[in-house]
C-alpha atoms as a PDB file:
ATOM      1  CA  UNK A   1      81.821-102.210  43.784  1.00  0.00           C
ATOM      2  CA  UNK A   2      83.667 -99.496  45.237  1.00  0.00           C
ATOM      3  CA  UNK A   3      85.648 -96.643  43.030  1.00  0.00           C
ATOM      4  CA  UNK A   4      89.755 -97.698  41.912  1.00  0.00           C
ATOM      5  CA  UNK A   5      91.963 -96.480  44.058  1.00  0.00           C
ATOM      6  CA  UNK A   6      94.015 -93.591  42.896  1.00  0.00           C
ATOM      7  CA  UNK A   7      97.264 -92.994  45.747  1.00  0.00           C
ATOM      8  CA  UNK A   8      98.773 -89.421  44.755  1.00  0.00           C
ATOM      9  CA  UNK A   9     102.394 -89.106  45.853  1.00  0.00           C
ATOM     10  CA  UNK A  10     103.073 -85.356  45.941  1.00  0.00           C
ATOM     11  CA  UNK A  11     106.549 -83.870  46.594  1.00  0.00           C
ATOM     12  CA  UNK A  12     107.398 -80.419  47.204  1.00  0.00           C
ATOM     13  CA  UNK A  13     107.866 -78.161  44.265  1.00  0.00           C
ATOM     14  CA  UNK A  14     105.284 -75.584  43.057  1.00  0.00           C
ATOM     15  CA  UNK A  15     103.013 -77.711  41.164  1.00  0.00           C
ATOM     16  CA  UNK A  16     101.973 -79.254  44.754  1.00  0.00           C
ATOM     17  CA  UNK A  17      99.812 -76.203  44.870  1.00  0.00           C
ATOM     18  CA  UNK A  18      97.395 -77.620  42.555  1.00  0.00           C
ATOM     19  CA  UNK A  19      97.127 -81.022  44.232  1.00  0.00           C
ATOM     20  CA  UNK A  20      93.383 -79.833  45.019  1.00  0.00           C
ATOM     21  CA  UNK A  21      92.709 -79.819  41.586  1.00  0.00           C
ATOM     22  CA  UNK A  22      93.832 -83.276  40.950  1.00  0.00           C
ATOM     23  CA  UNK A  23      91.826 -84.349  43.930  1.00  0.00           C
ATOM     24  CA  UNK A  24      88.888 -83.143  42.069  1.00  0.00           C
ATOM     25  CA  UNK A  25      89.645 -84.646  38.564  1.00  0.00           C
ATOM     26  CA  UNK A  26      90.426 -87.657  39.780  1.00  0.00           C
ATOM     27  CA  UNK A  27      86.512 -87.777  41.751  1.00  0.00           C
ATOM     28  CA  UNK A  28      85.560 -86.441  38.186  1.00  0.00           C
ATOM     29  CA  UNK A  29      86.886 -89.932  36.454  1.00  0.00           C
ATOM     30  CA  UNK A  30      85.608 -92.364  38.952  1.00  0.00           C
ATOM     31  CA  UNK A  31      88.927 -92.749  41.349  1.00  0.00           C
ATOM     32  CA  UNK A  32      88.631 -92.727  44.932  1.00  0.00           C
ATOM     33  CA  UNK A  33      92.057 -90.157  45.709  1.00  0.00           C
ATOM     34  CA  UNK A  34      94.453 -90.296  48.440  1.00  0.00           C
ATOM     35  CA  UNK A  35      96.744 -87.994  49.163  1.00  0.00           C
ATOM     36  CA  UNK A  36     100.772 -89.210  49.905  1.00  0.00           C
ATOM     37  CA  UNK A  37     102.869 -85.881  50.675  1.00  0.00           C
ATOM     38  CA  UNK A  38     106.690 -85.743  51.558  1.00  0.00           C
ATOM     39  CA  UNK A  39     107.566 -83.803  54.078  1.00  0.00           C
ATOM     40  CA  UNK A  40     108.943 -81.112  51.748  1.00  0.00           C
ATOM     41  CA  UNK A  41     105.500 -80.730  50.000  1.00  0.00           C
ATOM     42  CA  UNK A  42     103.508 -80.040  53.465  1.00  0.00           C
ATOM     43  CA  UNK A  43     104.171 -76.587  53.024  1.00  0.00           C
ATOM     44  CA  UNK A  44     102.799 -76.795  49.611  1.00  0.00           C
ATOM     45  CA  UNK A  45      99.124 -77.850  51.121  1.00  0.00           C
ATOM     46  CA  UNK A  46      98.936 -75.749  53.649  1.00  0.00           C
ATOM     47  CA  UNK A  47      97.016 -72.656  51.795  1.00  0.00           C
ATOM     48  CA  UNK A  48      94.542 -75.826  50.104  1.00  0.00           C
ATOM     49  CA  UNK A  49      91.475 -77.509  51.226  1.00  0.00           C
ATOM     50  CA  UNK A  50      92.122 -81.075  51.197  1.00  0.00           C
ATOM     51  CA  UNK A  51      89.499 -81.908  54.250  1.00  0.00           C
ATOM     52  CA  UNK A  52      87.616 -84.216  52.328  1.00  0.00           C
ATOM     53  CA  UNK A  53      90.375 -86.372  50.635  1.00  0.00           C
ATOM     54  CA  UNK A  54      92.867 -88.546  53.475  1.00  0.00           C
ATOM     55  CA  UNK A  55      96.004 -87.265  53.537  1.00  0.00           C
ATOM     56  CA  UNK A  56      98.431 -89.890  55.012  1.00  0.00           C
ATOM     57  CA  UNK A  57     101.251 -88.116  56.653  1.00  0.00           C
ATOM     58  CA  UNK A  58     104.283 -90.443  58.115  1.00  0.00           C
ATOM     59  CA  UNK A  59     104.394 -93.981  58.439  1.00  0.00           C
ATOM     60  CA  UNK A  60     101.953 -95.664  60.244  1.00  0.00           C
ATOM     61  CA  UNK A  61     102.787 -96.848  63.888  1.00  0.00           C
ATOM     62  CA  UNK A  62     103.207-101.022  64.490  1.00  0.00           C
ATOM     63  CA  UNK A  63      99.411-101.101  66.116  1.00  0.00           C
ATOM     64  CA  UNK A  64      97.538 -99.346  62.766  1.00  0.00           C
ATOM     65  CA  UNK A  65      95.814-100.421  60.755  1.00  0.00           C
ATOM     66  CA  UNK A  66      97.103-100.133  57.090  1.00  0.00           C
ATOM     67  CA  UNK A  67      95.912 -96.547  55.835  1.00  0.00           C
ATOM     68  CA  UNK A  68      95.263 -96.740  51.744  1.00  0.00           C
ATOM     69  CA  UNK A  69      93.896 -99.762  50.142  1.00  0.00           C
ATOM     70  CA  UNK A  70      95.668-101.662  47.550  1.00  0.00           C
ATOM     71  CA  UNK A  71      96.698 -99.264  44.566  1.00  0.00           C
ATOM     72  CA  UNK A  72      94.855 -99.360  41.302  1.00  0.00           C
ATOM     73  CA  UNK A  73      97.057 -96.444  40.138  1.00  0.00           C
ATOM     74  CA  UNK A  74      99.889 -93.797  41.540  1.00  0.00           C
ATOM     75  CA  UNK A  75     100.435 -90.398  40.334  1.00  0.00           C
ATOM     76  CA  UNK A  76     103.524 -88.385  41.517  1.00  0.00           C
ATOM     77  CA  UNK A  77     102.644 -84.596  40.867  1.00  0.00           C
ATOM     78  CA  UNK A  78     105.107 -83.452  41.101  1.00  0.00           C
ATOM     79  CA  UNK A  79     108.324 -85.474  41.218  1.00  0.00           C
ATOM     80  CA  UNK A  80     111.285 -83.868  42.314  1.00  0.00           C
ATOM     81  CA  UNK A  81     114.996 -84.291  41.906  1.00  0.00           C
ATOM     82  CA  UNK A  82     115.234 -86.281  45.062  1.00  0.00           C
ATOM     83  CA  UNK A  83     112.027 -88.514  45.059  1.00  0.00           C
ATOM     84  CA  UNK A  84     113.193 -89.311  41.363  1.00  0.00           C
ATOM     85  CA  UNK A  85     116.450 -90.525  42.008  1.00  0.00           C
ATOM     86  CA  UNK A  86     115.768 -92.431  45.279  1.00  0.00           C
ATOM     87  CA  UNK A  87     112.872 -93.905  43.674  1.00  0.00           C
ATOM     88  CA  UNK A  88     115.107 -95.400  40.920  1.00  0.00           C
ATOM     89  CA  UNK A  89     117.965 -96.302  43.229  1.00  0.00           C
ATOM     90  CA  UNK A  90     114.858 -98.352  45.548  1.00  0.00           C
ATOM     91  CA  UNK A  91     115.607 -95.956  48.471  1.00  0.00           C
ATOM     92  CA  UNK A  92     112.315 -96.578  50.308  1.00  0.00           C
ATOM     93  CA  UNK A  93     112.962 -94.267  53.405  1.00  0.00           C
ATOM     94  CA  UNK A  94     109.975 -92.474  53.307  1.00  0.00           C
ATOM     95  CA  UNK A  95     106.016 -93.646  53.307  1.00  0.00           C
ATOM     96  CA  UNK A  96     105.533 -92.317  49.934  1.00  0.00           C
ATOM     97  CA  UNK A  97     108.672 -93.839  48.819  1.00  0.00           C
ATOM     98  CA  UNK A  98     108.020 -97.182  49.990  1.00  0.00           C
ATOM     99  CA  UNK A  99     104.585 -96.522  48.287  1.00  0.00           C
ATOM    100  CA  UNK A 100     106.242 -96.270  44.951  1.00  0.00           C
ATOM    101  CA  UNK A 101     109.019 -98.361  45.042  1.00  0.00           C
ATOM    102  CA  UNK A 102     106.048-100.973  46.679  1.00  0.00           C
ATOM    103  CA  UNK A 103     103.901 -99.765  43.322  1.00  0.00           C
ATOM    104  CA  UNK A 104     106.967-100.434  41.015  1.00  0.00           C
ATOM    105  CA  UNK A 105     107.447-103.980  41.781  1.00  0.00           C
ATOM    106  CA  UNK A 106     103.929-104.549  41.813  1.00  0.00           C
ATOM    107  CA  UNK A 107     103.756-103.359  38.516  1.00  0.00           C
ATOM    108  CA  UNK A 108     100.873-100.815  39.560  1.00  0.00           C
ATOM    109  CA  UNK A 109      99.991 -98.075  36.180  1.00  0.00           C
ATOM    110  CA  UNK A 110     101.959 -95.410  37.720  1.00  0.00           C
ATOM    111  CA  UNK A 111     102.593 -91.936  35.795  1.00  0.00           C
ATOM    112  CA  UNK A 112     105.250 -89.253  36.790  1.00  0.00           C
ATOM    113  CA  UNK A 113     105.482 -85.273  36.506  1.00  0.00           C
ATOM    114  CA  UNK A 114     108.999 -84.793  36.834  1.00  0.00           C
ATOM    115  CA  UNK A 115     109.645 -81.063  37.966  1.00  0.00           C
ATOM    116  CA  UNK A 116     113.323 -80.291  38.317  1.00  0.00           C
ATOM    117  CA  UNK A 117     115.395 -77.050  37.229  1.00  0.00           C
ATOM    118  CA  UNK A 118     117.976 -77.148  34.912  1.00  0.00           C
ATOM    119  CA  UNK A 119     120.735 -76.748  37.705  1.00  0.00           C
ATOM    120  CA  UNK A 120     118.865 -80.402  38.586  1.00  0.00           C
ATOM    121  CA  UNK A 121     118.695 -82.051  35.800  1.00  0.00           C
ATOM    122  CA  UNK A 122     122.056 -81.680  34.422  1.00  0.00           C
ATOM    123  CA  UNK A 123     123.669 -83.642  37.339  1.00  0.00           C
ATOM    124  CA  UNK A 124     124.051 -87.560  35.551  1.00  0.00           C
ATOM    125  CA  UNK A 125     121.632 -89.389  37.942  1.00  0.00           C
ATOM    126  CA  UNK A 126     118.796 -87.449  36.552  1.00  0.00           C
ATOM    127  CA  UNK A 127     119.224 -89.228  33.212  1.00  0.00           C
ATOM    128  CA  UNK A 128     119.935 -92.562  34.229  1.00  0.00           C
ATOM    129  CA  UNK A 129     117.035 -92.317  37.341  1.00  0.00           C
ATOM    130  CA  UNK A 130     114.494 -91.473  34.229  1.00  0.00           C
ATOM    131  CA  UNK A 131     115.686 -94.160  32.282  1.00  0.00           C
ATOM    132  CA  UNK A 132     115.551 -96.760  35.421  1.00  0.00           C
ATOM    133  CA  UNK A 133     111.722 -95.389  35.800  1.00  0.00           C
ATOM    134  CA  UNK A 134     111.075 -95.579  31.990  1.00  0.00           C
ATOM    135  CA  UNK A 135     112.371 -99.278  31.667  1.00  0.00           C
ATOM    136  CA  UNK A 136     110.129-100.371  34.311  1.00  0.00           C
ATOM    137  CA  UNK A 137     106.907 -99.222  32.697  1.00  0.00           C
ATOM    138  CA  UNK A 138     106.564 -95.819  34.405  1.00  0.00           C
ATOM    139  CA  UNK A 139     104.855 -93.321  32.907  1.00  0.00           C
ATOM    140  CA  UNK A 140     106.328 -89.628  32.746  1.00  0.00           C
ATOM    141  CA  UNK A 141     104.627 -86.820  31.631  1.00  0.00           C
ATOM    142  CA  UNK A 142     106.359 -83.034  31.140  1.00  0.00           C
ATOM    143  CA  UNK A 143     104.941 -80.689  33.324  1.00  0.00           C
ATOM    144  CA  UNK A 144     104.679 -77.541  30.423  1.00  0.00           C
ATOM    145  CA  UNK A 145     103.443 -79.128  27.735  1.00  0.00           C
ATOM    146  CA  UNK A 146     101.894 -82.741  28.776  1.00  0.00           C
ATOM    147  CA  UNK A 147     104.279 -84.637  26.398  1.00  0.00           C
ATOM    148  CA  UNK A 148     105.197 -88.258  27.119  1.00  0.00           C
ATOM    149  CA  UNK A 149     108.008 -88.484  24.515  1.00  0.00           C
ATOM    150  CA  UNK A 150     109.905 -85.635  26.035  1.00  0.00           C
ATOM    151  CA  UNK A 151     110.989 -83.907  29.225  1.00  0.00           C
ATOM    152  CA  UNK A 152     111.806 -80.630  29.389  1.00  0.00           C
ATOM    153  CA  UNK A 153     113.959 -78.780  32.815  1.00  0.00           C
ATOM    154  CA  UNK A 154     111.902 -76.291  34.119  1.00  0.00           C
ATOM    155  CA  UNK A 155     113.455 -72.681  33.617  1.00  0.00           C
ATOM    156  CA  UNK A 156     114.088 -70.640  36.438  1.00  0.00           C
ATOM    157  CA  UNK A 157     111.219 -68.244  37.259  1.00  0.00           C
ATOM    158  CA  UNK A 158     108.502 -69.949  34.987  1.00  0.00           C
ATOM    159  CA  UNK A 159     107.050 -72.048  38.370  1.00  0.00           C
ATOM    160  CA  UNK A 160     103.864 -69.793  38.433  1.00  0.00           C
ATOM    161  CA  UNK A 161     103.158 -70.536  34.898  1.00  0.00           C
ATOM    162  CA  UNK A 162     103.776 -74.169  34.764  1.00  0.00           C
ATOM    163  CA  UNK A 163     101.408 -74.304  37.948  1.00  0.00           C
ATOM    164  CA  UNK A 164      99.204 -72.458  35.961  1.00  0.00           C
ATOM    165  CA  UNK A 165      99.039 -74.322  32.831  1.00  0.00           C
ATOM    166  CA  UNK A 166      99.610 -77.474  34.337  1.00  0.00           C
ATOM    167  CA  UNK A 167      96.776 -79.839  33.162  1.00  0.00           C
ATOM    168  CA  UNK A 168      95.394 -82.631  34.830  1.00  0.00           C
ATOM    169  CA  UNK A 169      94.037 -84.799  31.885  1.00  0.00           C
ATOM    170  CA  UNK A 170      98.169 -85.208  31.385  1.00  0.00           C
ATOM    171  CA  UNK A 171      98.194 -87.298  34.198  1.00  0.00           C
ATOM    172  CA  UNK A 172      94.935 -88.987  33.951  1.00  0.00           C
ATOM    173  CA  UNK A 173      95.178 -89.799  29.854  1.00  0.00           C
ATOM    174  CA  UNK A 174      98.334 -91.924  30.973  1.00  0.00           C
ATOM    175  CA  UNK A 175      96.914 -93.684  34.002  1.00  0.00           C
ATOM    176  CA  UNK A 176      94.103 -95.449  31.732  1.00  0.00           C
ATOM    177  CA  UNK A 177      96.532 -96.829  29.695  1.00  0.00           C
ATOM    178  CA  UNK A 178      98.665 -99.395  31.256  1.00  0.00           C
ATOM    179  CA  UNK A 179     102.054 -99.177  30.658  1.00  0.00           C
ATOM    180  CA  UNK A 180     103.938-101.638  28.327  1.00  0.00           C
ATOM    181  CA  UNK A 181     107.602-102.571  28.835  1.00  0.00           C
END
């Protein structure tokens, strides 16, 4: 039997710069990885060696082949402002949108690191997007401190540290556990 499938959505805000690291804890637990960047987190990969993990870039063209098995679980670390609220609203114009608006409805154990500023977070979709995401069994995880009860803005000039800190059993304590709605 082959390992569960792990797809992880990665948007681009500084905790994309430990997406290697997840990559590696997720081999550590038994999931076979796959990486899903936006276009805004390519940057963020750049400086990391991801050669032995696929990283599925664009959509796929009519004649391929689909690229990622079925999903036994999605992590989005990190989640931005934008993938957030489009992701709530079902605003699948992107492959790793489609991938977790396809993961919502399928009810796939999915956990989110939200990483917005507090510019970000005080605009009223941010709120109401978390709650969508909540309601329908996703799991979101603060990026400083791991907590699942609450989320936190992240403070202007604390990126390096959050990167830092950042902690991938977080992710991977939530993914075991299916959600309940």
């Amino acid at each position: 039997m082959s390992e569960p499938a792990l797809l992880l959505v990665v948007c681009g805000a500084p905790l994309a710069a430990r997406v290697g690291d997840g990559v590696r804890a997720a081999r550590g637990r038994g999931w076979d990885p796959y990486v899903l960047p936006t276009d805004a987190a390519l940057p963020w990969l750049e400086e990391q060696d991801l050669s032995d993990v696929p990283v599925i870039v664009g959509n796929r063209r009519p004649s391929e082949a689909r690229r990622t098995p079925t999903a036994d679980a999605v992590a989005v670390v990190p989640a931005t402002f934008h993938t957030v609220n489009a992701w709530a609203t079902g605003n699948a114009d992107s492959y790793p949108l489609t991938t977790l608006c396809a993961a919502l409805g399928s009810r796939t154990p999915t956990v989110a690191v939200p990483y917005a500023s507090q510019e970000l977070t005080n605009h009223p979709a941010w709120s109401a997007s978390l709650t969508v995401l909540r309601r329908a069994g996703i799991r979101i995880v603060d990026p400083q401190n791991g907590s699942a009860e609450s989320l936190a803005s992240v403070p202007s000039g604390t990126g390096g540290r959050i990167v830092k800190d950042f902690d991938w059993d977080w992710v991977f304590e939530r993914i075991t556990a299916r959600p309940t709605v």
